[in-house]
PDB file of N, CA and C in Angstrom:
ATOM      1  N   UNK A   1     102.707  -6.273 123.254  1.00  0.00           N
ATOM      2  CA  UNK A   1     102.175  -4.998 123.704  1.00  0.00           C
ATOM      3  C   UNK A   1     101.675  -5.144 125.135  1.00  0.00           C
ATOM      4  N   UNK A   2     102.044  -4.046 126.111  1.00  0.00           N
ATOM      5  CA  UNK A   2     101.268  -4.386 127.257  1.00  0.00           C
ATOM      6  C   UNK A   2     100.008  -4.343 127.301  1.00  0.00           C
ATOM      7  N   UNK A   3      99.140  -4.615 128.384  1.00  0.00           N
ATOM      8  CA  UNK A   3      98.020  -4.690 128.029  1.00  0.00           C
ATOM      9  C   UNK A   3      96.906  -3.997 129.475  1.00  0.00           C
ATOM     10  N   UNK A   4      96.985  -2.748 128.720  1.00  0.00           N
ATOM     11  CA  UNK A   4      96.558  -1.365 129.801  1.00  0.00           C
ATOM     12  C   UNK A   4      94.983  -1.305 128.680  1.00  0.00           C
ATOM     13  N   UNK A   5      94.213  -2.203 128.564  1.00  0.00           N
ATOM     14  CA  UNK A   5      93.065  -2.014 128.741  1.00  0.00           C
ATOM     15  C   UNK A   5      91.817  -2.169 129.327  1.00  0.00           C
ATOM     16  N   UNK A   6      91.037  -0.898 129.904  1.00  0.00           N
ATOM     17  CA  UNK A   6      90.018  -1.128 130.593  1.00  0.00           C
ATOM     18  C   UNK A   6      88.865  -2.098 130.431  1.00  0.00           C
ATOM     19  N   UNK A   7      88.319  -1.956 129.314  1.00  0.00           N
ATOM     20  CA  UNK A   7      87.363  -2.662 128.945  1.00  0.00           C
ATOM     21  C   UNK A   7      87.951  -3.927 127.732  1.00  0.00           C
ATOM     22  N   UNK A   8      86.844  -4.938 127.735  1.00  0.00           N
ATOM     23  CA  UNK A   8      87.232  -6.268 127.133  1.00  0.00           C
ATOM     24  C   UNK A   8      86.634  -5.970 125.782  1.00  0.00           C
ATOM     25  N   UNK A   9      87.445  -5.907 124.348  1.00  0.00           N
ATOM     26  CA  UNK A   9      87.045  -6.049 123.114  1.00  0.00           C
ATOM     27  C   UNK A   9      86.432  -7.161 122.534  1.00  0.00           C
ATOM     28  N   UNK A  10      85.606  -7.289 121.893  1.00  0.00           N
ATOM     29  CA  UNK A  10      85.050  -8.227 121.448  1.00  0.00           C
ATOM     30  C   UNK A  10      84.573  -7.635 119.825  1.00  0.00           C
ATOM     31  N   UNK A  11      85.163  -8.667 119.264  1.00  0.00           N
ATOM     32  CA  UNK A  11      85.210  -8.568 117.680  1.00  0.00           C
ATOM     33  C   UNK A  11      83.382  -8.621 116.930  1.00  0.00           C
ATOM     34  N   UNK A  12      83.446  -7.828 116.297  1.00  0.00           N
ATOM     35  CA  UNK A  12      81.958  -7.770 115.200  1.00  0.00           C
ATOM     36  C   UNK A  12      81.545  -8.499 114.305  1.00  0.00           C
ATOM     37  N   UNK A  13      81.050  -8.729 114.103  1.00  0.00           N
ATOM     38  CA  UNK A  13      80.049  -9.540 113.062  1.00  0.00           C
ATOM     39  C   UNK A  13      79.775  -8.817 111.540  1.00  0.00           C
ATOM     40  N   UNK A  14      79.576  -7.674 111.935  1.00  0.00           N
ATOM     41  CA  UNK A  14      79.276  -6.465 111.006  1.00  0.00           C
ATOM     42  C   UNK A  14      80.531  -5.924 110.849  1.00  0.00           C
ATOM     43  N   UNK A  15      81.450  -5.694 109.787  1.00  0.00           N
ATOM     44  CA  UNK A  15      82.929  -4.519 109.727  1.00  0.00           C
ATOM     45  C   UNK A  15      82.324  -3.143 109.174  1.00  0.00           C
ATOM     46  N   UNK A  16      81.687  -2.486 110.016  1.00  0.00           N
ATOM     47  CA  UNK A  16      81.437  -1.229 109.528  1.00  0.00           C
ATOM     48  C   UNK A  16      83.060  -0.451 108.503  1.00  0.00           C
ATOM     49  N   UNK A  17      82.664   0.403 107.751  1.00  0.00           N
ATOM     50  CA  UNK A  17      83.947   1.149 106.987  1.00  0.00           C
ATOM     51  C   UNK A  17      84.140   2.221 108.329  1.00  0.00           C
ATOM     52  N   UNK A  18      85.597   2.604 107.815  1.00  0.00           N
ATOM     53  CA  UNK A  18      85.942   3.369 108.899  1.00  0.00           C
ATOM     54  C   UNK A  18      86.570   4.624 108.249  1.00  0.00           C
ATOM     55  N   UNK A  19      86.483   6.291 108.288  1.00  0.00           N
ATOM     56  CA  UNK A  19      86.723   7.056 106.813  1.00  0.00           C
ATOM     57  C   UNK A  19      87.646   7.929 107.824  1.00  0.00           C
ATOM     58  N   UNK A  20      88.502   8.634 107.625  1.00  0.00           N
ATOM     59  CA  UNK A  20      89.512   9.569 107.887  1.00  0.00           C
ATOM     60  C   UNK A  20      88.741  10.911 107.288  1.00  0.00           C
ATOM     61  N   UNK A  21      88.202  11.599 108.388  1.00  0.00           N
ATOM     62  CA  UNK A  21      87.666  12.625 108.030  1.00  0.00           C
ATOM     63  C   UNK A  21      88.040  14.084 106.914  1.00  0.00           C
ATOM     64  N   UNK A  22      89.223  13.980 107.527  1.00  0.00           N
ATOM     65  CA  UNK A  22      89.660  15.181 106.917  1.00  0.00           C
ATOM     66  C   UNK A  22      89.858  15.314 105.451  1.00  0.00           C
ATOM     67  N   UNK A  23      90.619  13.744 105.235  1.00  0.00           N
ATOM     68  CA  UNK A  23      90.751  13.369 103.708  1.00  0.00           C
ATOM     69  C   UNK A  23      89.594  12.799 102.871  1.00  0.00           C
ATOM     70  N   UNK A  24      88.411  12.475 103.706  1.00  0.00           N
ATOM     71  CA  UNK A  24      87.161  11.821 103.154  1.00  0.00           C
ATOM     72  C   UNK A  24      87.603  10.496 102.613  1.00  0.00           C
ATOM     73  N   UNK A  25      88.695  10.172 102.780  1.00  0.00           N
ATOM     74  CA  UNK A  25      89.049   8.579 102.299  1.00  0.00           C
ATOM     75  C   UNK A  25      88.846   7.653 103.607  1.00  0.00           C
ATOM     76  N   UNK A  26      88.887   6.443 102.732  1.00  0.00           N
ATOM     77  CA  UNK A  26      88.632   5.283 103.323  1.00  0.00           C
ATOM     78  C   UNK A  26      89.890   4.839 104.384  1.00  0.00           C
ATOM     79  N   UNK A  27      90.067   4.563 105.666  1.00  0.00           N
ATOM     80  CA  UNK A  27      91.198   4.326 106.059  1.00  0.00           C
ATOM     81  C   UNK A  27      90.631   2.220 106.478  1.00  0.00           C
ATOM     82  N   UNK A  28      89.934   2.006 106.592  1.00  0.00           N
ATOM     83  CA  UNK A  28      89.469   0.309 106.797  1.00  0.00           C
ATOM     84  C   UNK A  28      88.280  -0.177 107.056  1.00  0.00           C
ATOM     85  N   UNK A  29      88.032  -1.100 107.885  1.00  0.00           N
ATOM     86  CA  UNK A  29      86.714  -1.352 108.067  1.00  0.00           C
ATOM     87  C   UNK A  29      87.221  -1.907 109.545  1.00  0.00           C
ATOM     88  N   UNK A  30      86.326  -1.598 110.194  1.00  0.00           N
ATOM     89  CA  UNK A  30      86.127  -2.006 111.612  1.00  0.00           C
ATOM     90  C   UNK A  30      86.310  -3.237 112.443  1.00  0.00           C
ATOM     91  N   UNK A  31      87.018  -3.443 113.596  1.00  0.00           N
ATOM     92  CA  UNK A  31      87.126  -4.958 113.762  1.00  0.00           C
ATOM     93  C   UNK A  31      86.541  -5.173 114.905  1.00  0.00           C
ATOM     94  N   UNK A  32      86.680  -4.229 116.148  1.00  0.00           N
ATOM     95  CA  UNK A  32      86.374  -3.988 117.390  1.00  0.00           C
ATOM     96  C   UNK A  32      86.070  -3.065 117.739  1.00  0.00           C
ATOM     97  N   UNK A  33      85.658  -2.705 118.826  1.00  0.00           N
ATOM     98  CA  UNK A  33      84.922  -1.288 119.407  1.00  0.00           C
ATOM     99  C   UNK A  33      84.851  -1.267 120.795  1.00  0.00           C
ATOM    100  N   UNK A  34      85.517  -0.131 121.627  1.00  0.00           N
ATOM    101  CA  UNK A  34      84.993  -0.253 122.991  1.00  0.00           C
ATOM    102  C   UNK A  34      84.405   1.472 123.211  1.00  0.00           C
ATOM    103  N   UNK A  35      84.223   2.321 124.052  1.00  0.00           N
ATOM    104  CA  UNK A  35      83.770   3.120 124.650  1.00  0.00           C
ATOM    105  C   UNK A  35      84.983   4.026 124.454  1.00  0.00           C
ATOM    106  N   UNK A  36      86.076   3.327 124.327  1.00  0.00           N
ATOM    107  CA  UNK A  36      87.574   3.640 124.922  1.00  0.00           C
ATOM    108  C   UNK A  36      88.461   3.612 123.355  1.00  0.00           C
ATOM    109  N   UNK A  37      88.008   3.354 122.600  1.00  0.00           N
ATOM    110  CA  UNK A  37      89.123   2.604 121.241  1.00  0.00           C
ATOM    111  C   UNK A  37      88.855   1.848 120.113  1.00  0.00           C
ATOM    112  N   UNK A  38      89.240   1.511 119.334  1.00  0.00           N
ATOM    113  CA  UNK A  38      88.760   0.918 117.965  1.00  0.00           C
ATOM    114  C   UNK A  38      90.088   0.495 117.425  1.00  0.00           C
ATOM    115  N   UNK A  39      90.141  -1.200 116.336  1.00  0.00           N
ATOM    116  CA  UNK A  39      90.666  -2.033 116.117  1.00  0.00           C
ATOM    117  C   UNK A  39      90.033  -1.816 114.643  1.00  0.00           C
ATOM    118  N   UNK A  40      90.747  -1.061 113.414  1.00  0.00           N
ATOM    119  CA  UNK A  40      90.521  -1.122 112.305  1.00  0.00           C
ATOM    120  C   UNK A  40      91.651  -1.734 111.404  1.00  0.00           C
ATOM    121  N   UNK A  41      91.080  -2.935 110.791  1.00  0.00           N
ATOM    122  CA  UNK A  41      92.057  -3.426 109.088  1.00  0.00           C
ATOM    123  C   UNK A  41      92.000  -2.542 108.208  1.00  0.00           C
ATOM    124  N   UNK A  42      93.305  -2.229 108.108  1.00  0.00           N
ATOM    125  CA  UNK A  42      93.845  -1.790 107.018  1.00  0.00           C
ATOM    126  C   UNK A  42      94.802  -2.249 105.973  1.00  0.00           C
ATOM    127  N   UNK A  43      95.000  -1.804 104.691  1.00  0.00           N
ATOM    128  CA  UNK A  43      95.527  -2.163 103.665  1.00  0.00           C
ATOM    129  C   UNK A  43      97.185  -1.780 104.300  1.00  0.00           C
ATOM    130  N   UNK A  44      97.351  -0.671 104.876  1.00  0.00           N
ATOM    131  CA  UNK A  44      99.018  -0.322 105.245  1.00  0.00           C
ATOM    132  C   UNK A  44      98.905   0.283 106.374  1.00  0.00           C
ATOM    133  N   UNK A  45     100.111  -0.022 107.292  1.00  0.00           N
ATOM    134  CA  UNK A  45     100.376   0.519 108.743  1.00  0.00           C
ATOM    135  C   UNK A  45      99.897   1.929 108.542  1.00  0.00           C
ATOM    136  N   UNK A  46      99.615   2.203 109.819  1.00  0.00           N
ATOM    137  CA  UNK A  46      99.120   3.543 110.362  1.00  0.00           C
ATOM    138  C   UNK A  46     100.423   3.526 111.711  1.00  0.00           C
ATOM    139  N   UNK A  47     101.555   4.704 111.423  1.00  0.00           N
ATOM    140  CA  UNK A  47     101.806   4.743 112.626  1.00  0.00           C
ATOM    141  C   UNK A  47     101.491   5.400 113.624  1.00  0.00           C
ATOM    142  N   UNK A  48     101.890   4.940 115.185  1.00  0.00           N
ATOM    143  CA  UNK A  48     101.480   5.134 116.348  1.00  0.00           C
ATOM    144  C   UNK A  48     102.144   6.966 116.327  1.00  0.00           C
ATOM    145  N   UNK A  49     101.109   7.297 117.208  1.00  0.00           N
ATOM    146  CA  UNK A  49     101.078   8.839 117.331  1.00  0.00           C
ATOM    147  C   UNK A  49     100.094   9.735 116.266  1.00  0.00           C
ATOM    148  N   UNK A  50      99.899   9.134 115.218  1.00  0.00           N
ATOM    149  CA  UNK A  50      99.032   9.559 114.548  1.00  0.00           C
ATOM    150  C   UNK A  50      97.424   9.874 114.855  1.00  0.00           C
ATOM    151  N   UNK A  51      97.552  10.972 114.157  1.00  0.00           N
ATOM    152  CA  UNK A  51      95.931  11.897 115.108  1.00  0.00           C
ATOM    153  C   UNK A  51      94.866  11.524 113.943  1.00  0.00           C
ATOM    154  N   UNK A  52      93.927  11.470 113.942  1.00  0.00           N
ATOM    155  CA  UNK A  52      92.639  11.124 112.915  1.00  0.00           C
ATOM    156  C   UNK A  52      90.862  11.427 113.485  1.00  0.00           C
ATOM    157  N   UNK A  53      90.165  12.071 112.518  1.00  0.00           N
ATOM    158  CA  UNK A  53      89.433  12.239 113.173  1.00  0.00           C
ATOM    159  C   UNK A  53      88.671  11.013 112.463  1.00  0.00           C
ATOM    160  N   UNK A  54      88.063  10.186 112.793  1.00  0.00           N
ATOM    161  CA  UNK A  54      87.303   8.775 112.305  1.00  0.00           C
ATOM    162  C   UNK A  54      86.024   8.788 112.213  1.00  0.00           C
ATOM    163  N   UNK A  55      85.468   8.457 111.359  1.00  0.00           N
ATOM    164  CA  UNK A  55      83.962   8.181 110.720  1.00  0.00           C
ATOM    165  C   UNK A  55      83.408   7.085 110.760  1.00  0.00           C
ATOM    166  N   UNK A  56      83.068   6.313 111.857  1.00  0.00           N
ATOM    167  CA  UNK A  56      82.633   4.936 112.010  1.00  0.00           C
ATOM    168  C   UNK A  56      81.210   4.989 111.260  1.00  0.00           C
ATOM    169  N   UNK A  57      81.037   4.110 109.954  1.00  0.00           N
ATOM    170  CA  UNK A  57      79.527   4.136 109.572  1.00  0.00           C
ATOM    171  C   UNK A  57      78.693   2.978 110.483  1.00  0.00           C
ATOM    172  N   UNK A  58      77.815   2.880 110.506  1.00  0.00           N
ATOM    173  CA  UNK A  58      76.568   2.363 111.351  1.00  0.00           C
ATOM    174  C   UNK A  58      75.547   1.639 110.884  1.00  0.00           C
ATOM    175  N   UNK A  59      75.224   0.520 111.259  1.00  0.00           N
ATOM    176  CA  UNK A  59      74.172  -0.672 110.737  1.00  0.00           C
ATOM    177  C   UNK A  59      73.233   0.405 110.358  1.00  0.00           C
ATOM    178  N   UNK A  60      72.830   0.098 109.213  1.00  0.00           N
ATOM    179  CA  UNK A  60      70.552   0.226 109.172  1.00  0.00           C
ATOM    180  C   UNK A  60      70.193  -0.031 110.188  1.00  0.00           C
ATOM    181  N   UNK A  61      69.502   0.900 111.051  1.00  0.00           N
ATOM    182  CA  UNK A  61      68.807   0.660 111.892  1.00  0.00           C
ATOM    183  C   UNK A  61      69.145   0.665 113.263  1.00  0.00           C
ATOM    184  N   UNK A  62      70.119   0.690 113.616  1.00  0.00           N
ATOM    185  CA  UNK A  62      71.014   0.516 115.189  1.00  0.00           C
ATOM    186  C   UNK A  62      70.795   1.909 115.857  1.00  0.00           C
ATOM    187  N   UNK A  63      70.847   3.016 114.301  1.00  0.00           N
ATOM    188  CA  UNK A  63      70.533   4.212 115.401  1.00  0.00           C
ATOM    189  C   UNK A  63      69.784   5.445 114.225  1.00  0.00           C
ATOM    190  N   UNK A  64      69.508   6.589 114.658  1.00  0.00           N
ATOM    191  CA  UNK A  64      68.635   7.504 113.786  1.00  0.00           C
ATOM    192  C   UNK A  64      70.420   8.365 112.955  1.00  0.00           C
ATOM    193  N   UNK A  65      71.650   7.573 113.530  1.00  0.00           N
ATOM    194  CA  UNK A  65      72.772   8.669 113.085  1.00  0.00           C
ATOM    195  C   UNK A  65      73.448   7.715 112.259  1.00  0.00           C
ATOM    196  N   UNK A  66      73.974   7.698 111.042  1.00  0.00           N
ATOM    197  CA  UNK A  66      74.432   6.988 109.930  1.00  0.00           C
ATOM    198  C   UNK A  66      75.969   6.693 110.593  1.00  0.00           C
ATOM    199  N   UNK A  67      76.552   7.436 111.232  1.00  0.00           N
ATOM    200  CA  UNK A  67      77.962   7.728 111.509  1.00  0.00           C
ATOM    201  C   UNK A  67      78.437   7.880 112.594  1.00  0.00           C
ATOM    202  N   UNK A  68      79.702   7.444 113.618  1.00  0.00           N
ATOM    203  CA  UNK A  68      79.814   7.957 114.399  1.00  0.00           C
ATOM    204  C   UNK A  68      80.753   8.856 114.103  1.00  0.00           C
ATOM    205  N   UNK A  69      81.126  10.004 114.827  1.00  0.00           N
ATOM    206  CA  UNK A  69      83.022  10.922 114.828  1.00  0.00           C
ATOM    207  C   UNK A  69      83.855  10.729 116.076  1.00  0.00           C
ATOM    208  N   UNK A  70      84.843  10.195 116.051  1.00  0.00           N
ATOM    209  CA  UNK A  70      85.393  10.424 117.385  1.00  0.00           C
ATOM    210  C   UNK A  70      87.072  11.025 116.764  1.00  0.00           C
ATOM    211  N   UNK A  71      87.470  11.632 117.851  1.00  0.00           N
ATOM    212  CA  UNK A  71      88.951  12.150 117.900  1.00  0.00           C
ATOM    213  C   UNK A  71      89.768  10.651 117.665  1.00  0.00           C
ATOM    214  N   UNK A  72      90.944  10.262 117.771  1.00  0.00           N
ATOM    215  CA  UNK A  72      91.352   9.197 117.872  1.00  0.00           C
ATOM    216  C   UNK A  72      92.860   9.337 117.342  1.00  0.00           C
ATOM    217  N   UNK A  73      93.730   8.484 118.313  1.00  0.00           N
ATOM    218  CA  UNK A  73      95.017   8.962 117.871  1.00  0.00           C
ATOM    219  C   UNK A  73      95.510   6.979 117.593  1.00  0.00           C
ATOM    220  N   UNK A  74      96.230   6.783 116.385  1.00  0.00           N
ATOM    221  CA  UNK A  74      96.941   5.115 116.626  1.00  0.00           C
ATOM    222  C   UNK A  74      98.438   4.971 117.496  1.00  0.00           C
ATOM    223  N   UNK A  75      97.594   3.700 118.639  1.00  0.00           N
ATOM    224  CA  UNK A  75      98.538   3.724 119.185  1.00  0.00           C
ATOM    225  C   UNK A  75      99.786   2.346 118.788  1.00  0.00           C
ATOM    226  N   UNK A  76      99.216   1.249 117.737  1.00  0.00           N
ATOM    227  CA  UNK A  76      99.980   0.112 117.219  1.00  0.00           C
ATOM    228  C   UNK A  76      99.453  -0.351 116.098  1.00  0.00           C
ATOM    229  N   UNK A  77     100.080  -1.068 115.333  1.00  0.00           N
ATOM    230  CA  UNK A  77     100.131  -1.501 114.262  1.00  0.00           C
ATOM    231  C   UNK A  77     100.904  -3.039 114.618  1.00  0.00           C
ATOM    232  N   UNK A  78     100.094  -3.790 113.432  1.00  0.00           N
ATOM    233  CA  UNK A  78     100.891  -5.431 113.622  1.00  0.00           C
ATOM    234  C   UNK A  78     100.075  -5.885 112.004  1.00  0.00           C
ATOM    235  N   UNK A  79     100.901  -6.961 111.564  1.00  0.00           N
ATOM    236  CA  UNK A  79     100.293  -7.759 110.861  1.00  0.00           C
ATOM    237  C   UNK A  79      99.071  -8.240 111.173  1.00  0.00           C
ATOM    238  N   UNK A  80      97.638  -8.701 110.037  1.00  0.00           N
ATOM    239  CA  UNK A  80      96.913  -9.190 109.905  1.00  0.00           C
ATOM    240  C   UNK A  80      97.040 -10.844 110.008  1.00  0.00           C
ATOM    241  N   UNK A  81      95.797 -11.354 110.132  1.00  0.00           N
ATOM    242  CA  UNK A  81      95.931 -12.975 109.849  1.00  0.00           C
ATOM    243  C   UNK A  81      96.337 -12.866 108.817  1.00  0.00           C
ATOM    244  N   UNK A  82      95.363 -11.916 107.452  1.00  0.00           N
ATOM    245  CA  UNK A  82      95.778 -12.319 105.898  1.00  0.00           C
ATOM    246  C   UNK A  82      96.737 -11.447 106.136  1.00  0.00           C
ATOM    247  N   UNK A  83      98.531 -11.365 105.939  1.00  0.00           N
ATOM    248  CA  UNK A  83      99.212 -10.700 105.326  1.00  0.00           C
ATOM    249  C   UNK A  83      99.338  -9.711 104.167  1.00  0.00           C
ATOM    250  N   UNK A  84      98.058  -9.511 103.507  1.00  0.00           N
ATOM    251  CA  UNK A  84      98.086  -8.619 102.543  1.00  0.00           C
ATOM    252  C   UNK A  84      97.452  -7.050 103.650  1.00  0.00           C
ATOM    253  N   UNK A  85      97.191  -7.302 104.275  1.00  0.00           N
ATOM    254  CA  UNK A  85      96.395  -5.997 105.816  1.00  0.00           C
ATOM    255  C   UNK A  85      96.809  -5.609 106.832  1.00  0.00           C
ATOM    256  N   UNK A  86      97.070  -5.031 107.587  1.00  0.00           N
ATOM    257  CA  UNK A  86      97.362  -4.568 108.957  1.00  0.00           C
ATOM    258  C   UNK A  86      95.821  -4.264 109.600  1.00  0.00           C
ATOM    259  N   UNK A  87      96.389  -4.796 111.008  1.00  0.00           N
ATOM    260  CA  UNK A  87      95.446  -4.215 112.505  1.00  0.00           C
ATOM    261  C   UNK A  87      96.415  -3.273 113.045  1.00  0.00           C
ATOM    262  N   UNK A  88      95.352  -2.167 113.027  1.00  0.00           N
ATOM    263  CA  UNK A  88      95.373  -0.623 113.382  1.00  0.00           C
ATOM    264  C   UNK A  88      94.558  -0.505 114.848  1.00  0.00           C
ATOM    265  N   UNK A  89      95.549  -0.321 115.909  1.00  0.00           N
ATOM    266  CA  UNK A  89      94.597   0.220 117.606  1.00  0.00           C
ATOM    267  C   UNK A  89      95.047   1.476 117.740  1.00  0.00           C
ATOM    268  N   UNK A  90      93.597   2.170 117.956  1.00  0.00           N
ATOM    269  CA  UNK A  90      93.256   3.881 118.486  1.00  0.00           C
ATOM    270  C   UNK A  90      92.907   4.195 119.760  1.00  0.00           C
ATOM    271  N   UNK A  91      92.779   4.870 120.029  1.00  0.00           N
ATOM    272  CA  UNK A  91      92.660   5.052 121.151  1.00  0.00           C
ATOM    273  C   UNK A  91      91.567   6.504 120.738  1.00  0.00           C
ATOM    274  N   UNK A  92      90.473   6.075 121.425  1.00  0.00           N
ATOM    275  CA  UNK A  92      89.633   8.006 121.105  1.00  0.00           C
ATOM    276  C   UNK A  92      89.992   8.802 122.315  1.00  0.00           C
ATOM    277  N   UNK A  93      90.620   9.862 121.674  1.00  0.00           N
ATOM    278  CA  UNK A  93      90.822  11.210 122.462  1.00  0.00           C
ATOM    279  C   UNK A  93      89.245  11.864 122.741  1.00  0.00           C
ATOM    280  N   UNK A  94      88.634  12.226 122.172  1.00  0.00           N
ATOM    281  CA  UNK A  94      86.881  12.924 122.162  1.00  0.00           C
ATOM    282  C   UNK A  94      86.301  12.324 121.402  1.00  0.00           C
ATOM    283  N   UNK A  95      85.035  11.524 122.141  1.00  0.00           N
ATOM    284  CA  UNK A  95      83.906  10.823 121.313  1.00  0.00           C
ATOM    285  C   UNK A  95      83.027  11.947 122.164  1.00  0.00           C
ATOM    286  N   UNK A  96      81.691  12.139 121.375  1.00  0.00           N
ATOM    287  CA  UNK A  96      80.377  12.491 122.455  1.00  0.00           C
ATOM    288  C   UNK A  96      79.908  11.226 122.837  1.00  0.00           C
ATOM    289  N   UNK A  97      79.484  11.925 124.230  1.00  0.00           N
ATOM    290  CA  UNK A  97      79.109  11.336 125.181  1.00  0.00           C
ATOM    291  C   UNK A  97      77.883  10.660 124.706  1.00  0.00           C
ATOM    292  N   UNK A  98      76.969  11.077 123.531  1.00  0.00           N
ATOM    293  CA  UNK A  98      75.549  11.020 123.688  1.00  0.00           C
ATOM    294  C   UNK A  98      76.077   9.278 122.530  1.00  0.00           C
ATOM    295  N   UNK A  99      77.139   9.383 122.136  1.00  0.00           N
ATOM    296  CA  UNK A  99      77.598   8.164 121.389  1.00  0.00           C
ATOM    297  C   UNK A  99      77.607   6.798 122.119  1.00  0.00           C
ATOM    298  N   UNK A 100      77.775   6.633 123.579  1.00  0.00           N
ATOM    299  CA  UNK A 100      78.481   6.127 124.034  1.00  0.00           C
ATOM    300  C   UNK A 100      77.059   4.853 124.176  1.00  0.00           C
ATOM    301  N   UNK A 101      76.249   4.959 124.580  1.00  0.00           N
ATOM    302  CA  UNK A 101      74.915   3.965 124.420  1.00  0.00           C
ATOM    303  C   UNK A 101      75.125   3.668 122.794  1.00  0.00           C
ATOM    304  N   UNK A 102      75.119   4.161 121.857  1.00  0.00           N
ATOM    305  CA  UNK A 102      75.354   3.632 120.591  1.00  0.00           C
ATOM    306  C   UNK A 102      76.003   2.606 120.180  1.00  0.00           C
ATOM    307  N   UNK A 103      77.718   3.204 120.857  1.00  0.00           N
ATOM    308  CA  UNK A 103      78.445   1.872 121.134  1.00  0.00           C
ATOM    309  C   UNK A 103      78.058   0.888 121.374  1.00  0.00           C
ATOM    310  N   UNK A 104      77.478   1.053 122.892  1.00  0.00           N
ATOM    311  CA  UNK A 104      76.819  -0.520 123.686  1.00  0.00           C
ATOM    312  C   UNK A 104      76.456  -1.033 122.736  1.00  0.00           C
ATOM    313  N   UNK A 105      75.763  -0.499 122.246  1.00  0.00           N
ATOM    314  CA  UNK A 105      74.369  -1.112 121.246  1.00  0.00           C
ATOM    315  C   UNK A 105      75.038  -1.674 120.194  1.00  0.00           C
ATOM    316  N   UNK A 106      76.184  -1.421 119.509  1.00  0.00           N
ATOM    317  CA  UNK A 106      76.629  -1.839 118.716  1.00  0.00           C
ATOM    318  C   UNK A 106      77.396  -3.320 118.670  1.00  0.00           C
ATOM    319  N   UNK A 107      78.103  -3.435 119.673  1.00  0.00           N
ATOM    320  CA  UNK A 107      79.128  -4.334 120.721  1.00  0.00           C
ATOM    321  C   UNK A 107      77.766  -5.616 120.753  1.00  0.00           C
ATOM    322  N   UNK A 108      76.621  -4.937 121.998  1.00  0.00           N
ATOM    323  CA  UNK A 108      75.190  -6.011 122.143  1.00  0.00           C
ATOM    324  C   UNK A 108      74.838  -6.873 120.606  1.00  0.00           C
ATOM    325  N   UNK A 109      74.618  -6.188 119.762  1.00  0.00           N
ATOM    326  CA  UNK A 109      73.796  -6.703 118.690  1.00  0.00           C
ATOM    327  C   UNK A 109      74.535  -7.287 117.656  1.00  0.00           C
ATOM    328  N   UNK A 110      75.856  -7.425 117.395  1.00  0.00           N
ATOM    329  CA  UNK A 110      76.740  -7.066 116.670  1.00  0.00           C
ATOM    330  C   UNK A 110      78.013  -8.008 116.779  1.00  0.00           C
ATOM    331  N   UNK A 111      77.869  -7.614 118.416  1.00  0.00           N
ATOM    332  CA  UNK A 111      79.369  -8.726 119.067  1.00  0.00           C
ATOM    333  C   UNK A 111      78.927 -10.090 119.208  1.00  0.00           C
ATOM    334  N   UNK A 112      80.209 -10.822 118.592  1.00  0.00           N
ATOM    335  CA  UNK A 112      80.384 -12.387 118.332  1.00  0.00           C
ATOM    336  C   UNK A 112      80.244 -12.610 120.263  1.00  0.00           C
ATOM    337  N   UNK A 113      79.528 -13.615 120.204  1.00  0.00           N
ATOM    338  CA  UNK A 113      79.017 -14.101 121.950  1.00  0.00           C
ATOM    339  C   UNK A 113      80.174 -14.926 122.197  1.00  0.00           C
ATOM    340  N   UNK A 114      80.689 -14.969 123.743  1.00  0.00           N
ATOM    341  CA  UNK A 114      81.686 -15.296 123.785  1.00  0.00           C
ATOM    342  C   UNK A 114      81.073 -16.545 124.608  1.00  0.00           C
TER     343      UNK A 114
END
């Protein structure tokens, strides 16, 4: 894949669940996070072009909001380390803005130190 990203991902500590709004189902749990995009495992490919509105849930305590929402469309799919999963990359079309310190905060407290 080329590699047209702005900011540097760094993997979590915490896999928050990650829910497909519309259907209220579970689509994975969280692997990465930037300002810009999200890296969710899943059980089966998600293909690219696909629109989703995403429900990132949120540590105890990180913020007064249980959840984040952002727009988000997948732009790849690949095998997992474990072969029974796929890694799913989005790209958010509309997050709020007032989210975006949340993020940090999430990435800070959360992200494996490199």
């Amino acid at each position: 894949m080329d590699e047209r990203r702005k900011q540097k991902r760094k993997d979590l500590l915490f896999y928050s669940r990650v829910y497909e709004e519309q259907k209220g189902k579970m689509l994975g749990n969280l692997l990465n996070i930037t300002s810009q995009g999200a890296m969710i495992l899943t059980e089966k490919p998600i293909e690219p072009g696909e629109e989703f509105t995403l429900l990132i849930e949120l540590p105890e305590g990180l913020s007064s909001k249980t959840r984040l929402r952002a727009q988000a469309v997948s732009l790849w799919h690949q095998p997992d380390i474990n072969p029974e999963f796929c890694d799913v990359g989005f790209q958010f079309k509309e997050i709020n803005p007032e989210d975006l310190p949340i993020i940090s905060r999430l990435i800070e407290e959360y992200g494996f130190r490199d």
